[in-house]
Protein backbone atom coordinates (compact mmCIF):
# COMPACT_ATOMS: atom_id res chain seq x y z
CA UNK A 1 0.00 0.00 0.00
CA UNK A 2 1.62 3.41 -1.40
CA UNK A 3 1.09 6.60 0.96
CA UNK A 4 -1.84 8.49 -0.84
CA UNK A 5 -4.03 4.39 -0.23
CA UNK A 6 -2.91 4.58 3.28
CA UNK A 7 -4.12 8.29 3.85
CA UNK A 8 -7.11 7.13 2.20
CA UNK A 9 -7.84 4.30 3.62
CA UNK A 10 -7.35 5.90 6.84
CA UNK A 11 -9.68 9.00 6.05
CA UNK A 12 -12.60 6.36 4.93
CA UNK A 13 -12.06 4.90 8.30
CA UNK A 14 -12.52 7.71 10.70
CA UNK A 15 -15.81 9.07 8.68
CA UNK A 16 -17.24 5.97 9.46
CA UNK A 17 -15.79 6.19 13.22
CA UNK A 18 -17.19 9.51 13.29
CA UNK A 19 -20.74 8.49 11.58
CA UNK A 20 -20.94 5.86 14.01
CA UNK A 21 -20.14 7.90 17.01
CA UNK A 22 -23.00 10.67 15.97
CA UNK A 23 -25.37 8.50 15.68
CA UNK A 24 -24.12 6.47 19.02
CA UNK A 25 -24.85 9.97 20.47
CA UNK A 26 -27.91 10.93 19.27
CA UNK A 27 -29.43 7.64 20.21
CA UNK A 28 -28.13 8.58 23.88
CA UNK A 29 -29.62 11.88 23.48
CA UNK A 30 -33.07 10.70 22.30
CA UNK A 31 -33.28 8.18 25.02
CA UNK A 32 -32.48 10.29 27.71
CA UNK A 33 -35.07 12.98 26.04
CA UNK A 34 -38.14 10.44 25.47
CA UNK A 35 -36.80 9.29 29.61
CA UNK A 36 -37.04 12.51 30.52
CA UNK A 37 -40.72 13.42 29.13
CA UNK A 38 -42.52 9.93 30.05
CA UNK A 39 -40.99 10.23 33.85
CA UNK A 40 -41.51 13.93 34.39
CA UNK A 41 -44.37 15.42 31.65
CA UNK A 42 -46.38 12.83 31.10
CA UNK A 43 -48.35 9.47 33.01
CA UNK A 44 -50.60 6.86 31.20
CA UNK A 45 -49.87 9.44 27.80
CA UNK A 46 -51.79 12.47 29.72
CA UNK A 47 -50.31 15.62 30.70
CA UNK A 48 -48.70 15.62 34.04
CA UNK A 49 -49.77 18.96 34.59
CA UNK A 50 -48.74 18.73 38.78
CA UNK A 51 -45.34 19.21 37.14
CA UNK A 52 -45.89 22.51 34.92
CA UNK A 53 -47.93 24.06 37.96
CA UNK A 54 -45.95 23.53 40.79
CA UNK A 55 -42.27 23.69 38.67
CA UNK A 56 -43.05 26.05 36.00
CA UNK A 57 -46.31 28.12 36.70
CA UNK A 58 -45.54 28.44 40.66
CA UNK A 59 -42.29 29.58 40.37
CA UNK A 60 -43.59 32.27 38.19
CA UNK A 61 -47.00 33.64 39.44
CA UNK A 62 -47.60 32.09 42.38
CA UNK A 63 -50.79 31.28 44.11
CA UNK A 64 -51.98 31.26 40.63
CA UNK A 65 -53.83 27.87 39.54
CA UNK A 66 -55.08 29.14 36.03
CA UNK A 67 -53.86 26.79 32.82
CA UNK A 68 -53.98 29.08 29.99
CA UNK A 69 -52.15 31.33 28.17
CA UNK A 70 -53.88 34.59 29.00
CA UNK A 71 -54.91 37.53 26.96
CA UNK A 72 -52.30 40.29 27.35
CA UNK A 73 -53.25 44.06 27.13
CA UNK A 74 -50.08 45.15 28.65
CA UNK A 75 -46.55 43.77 28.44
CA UNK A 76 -46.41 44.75 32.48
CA UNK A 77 -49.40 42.54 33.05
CA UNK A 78 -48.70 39.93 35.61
CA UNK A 79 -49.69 36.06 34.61
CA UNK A 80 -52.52 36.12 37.25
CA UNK A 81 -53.99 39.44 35.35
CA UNK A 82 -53.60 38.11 31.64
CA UNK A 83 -55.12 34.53 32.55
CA UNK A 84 -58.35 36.04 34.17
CA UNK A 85 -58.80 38.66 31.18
CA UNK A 86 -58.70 35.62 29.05
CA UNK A 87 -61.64 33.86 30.35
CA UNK A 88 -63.15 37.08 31.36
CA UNK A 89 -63.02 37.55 27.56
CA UNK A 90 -64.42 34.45 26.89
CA UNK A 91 -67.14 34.73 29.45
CA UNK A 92 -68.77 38.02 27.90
CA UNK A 93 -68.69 36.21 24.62
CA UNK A 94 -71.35 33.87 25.67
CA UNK A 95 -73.58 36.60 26.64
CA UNK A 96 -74.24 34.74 29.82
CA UNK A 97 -74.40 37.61 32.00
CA UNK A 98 -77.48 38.91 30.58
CA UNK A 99 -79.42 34.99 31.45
CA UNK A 100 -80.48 33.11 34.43
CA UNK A 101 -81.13 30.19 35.56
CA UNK A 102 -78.32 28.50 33.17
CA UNK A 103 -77.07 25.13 32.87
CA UNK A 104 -73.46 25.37 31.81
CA UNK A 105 -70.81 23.01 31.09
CA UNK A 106 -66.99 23.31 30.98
CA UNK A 107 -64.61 20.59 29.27
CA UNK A 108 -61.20 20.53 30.44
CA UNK A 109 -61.51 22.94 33.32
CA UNK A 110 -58.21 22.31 34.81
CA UNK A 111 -58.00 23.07 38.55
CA UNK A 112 -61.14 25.20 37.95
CA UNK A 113 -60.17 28.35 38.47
CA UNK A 114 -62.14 30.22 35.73
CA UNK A 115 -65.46 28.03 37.09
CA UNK A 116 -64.97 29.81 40.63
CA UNK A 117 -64.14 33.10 38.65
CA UNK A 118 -67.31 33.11 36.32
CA UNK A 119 -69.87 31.77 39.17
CA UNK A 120 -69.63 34.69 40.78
CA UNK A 121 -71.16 36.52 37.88
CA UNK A 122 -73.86 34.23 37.60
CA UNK A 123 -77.59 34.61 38.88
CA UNK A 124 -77.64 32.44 42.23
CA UNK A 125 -79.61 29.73 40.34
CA UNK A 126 -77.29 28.98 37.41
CA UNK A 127 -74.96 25.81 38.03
CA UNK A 128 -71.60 24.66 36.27
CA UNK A 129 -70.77 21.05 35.83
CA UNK A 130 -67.09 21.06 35.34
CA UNK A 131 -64.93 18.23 34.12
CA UNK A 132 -61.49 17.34 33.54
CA UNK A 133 -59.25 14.08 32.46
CA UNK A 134 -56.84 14.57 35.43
CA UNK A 135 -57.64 13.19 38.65
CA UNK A 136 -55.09 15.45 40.63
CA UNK A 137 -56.80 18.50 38.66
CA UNK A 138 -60.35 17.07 39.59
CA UNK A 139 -59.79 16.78 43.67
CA UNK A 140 -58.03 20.44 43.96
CA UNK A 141 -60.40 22.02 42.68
CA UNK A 142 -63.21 19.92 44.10
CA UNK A 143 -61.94 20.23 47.23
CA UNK A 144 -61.69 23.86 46.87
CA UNK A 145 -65.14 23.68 46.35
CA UNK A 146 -66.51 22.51 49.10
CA UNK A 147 -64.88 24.79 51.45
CA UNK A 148 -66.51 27.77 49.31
CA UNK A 149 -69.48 29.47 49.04
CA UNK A 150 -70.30 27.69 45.76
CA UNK A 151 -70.40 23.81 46.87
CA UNK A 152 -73.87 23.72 46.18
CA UNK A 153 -73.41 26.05 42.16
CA UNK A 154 -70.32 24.00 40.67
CA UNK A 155 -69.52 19.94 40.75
CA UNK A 156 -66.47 18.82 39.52
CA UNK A 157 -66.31 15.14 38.31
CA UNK A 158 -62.88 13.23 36.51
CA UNK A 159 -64.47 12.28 32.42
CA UNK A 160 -63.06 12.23 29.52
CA UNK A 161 -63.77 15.08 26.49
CA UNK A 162 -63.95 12.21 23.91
CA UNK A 163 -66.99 10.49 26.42
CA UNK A 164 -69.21 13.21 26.81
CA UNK A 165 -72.75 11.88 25.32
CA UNK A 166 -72.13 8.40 27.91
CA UNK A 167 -72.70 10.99 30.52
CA UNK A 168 -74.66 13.93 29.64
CA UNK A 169 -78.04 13.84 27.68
CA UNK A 170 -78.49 15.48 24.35
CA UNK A 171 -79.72 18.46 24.85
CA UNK A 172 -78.97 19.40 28.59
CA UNK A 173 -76.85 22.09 28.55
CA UNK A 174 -77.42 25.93 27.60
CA UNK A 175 -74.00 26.74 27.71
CA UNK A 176 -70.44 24.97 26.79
CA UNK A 177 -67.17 26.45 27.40
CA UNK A 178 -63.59 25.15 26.34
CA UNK A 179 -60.84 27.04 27.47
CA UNK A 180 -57.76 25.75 25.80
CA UNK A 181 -57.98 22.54 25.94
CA UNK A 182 -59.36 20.78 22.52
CA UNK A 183 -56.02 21.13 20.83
CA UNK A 184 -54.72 18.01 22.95
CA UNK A 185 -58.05 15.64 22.28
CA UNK A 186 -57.35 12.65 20.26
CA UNK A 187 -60.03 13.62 18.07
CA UNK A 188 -61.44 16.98 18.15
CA UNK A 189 -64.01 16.99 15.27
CA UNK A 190 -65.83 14.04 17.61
CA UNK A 191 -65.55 16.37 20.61
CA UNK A 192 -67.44 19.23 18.64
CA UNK A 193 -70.44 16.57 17.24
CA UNK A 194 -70.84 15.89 20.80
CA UNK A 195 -70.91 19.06 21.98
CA UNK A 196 -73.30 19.82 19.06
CA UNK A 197 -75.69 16.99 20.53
CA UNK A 198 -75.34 17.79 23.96
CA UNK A 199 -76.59 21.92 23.72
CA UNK A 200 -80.20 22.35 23.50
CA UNK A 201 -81.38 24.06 20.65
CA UNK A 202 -80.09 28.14 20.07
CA UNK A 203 -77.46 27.07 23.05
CA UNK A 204 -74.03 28.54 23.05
CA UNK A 205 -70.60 26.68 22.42
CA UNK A 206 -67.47 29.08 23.53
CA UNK A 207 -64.31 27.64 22.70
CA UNK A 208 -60.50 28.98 23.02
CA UNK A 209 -58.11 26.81 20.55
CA UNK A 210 -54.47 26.67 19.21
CA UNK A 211 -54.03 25.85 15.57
CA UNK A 212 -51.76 26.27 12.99
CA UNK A 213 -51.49 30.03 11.42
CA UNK A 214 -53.23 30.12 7.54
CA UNK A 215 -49.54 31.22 6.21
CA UNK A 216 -47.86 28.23 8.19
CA UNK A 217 -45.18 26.67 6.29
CA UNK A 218 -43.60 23.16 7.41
CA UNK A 219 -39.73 23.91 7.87
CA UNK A 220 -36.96 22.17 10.13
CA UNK A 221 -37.15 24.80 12.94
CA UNK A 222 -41.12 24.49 12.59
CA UNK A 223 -40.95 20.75 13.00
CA UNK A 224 -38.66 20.75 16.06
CA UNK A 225 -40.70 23.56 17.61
CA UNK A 226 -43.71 21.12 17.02
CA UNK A 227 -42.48 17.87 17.89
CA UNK A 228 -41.67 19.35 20.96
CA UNK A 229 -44.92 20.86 21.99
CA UNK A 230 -46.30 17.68 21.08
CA UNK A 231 -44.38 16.07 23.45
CA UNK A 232 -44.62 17.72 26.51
CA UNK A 233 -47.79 19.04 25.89
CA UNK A 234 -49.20 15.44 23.85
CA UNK A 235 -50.61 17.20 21.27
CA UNK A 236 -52.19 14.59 18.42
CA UNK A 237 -50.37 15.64 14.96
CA UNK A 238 -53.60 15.30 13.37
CA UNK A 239 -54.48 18.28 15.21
CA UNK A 240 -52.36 20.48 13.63
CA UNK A 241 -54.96 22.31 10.91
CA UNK A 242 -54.94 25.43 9.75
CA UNK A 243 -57.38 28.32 11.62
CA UNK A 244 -59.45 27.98 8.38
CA UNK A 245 -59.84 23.78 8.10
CA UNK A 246 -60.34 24.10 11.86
CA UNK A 247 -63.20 26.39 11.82
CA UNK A 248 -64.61 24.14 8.60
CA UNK A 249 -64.48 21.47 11.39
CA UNK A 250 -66.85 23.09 14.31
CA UNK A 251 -68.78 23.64 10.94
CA UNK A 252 -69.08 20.49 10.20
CA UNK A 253 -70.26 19.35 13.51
CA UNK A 254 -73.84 21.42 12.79
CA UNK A 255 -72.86 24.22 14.72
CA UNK A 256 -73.08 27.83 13.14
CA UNK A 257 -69.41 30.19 13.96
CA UNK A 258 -71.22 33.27 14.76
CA UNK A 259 -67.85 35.25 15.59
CA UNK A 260 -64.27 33.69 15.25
CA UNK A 261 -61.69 35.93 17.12
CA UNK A 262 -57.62 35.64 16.48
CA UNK A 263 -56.05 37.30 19.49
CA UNK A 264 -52.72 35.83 18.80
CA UNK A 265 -50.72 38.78 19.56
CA UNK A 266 -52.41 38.97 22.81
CA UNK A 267 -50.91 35.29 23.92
CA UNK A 268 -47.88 33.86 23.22
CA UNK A 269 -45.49 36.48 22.52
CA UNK A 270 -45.99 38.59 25.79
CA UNK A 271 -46.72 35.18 27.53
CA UNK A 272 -43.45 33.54 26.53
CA UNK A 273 -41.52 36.77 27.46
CA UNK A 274 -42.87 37.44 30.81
CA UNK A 275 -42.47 33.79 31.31
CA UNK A 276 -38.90 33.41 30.63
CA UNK A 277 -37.85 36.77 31.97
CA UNK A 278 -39.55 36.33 35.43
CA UNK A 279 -38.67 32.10 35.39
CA UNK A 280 -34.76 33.26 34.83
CA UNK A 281 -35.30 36.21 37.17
CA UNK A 282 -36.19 33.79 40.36
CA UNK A 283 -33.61 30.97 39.85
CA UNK A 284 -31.08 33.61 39.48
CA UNK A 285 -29.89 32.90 35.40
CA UNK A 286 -28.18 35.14 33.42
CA UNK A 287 -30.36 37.19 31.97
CA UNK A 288 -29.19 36.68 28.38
CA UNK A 289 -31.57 33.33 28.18
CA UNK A 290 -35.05 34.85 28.31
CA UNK A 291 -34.60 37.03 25.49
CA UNK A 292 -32.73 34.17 23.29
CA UNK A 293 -35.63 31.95 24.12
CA UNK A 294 -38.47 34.22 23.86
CA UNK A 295 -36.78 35.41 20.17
CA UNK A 296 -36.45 32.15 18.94
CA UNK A 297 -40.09 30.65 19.95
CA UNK A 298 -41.07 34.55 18.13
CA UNK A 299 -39.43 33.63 14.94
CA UNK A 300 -40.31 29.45 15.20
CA UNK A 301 -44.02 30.11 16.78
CA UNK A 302 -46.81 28.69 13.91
CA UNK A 303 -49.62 28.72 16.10
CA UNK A 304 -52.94 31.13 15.87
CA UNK A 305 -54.74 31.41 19.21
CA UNK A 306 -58.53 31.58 18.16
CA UNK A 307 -61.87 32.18 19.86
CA UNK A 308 -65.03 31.45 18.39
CA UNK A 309 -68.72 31.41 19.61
CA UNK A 310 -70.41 29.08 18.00
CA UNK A 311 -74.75 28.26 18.22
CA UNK A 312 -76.41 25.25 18.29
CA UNK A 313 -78.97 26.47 15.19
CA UNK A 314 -82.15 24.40 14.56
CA UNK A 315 -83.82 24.95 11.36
């Protein structure tokens, strides 16, 4: 073998000593990644939300059990303000401060905050059945609930979204509110046939969504920004529509979009900002990382945040 085989040989070598050692490596790094989001963010494939609220949203706004992204007037607004303009917002869409005696459901109502927030502008003989898929969510705020004024105006009870006609009868309530939540059902246009059948007739379906811009375009940053949200969040890929094929879909269910509201720049850019900033701020960071995360999720970010009030319209 004459020098220029040798270097040759020898150069073919450590390529494929070096291909075999990335792909050693990212194997490691995908283990330890999928280890790190079934033992911390996620139990039985549901969203360990314990985790985000008493890691994440504690350390942040604390005292504050709302699960949403809130609806920011202000870049100064606190967490605690933005999250109770949000369903504030979505409460005087349904128009329900004008009725009484209302039978109102919510669908993923989290640790109920927003059900103790909107009872309180109720007449004193409208009710709110609230339910939720997480047990831990469920028994909070149920237990907050009986030590309140309200034990008697809201009932919170563990079901599943995709389940809701083996538990409620058509018809039975005027009201349905989902307040971020539908983006992680394993089939959402099901969810929204039910919730057509379960409204009586000229009821009122109030829903807060994340979906994918019109414009989106699928790119590598896109995809890792997705696959990630997916992941810790367990969002189904065959959620991610565009605004447009996702209001075709509550369409398609029978009920009529009366208004459908994009308050995107309301959400996650100040959210993810004053997330960051203050999350950095308390564990004492350098303050460098907020505003490199909160740029890139600005430039990566292909979600709309939409609202839309829907009817239940019997011709």
């Amino acid at each position: 073998m004459n020098l220029y085989e040798f270097i040759y040989s020898s150069m073919l070598h450590i390529s494929f000593m070096t291909f075999i050692y990335i792909i050693l490596i990212a194997f490691i790094i995908c283990y330890i990644y999928s280890s790190i989001i079934e033992y911390w963010f996620s139990k039985n494939s549901v969203v360990s939300y314990d985790i985000f609220m008493n890691h994440f949203i504690q350390k942040v706004s604390k005292g504050n059990y709302f699960m949403n992204y809130g609806m920011w007037e202000n870049t100064s607004d606190t967490l605690f303000k933005a999250n109770k303009a949000l369903v504030q917002y979505i409460f005087d869409k349904s128009g329900l401060s004008e009725k009484k005696n209302m039978n109102i459901l919510d669908v993923g109502c989290g640790y109920g905050e927003q059900d103790f927030f909107w009872i309180k502008q109720l007449d004193e003989y409208s009710k709110i059945t609230a339910i939720d898929i997480s047990n831990e969510q469920v028994s909070i705020a149920a237990d907050k609930c009986k030590r309140s004024d309200f034990a008697s105006r809201i009932s919170f009870n563990v079901w599943d979204a995709m389940l809701l006609k083996t538990k409620f009868n058509n018809g039975e309530f005027d009201t349905i509110f989902s307040v971020e939540s539908a983006f992680h059902y394993s089939n959402r246009p099901h969810f929204f046939k039910q919730v057509y059948d379960i409204l009586k007739d000229g009821g009122t379906f109030v829903i807060s969504d994340i979906v994918l811009h019109d414009s989106y375009q699928a790119g590598v940053l896109n995809w890792i920004f997705l696959r990630i949200f997916s992941d810790f969040l367990r969002v189904p890929s065959v959620n991610y529509i565009t605004a447009t094929e996702w209001e075709q879909t509550i369409r398609d269910s029978g009920l009529s979009v009366i208004e459908c509201i994009d308050i995107t720049d309301k959400t996650f850019s100040p959210y993810y900002k004053h997330f960051f900033s203050t999350y950095i701020k308390e564990n004492i960071l350098p303050s460098f990382i907020p505003f490199a995360f909160h740029t890139f999720l600005e430039y990566v970010q292909p979600f709309s945040y939409k609202v839309a009030v829907c009817k239940k319209v019997v011709v």
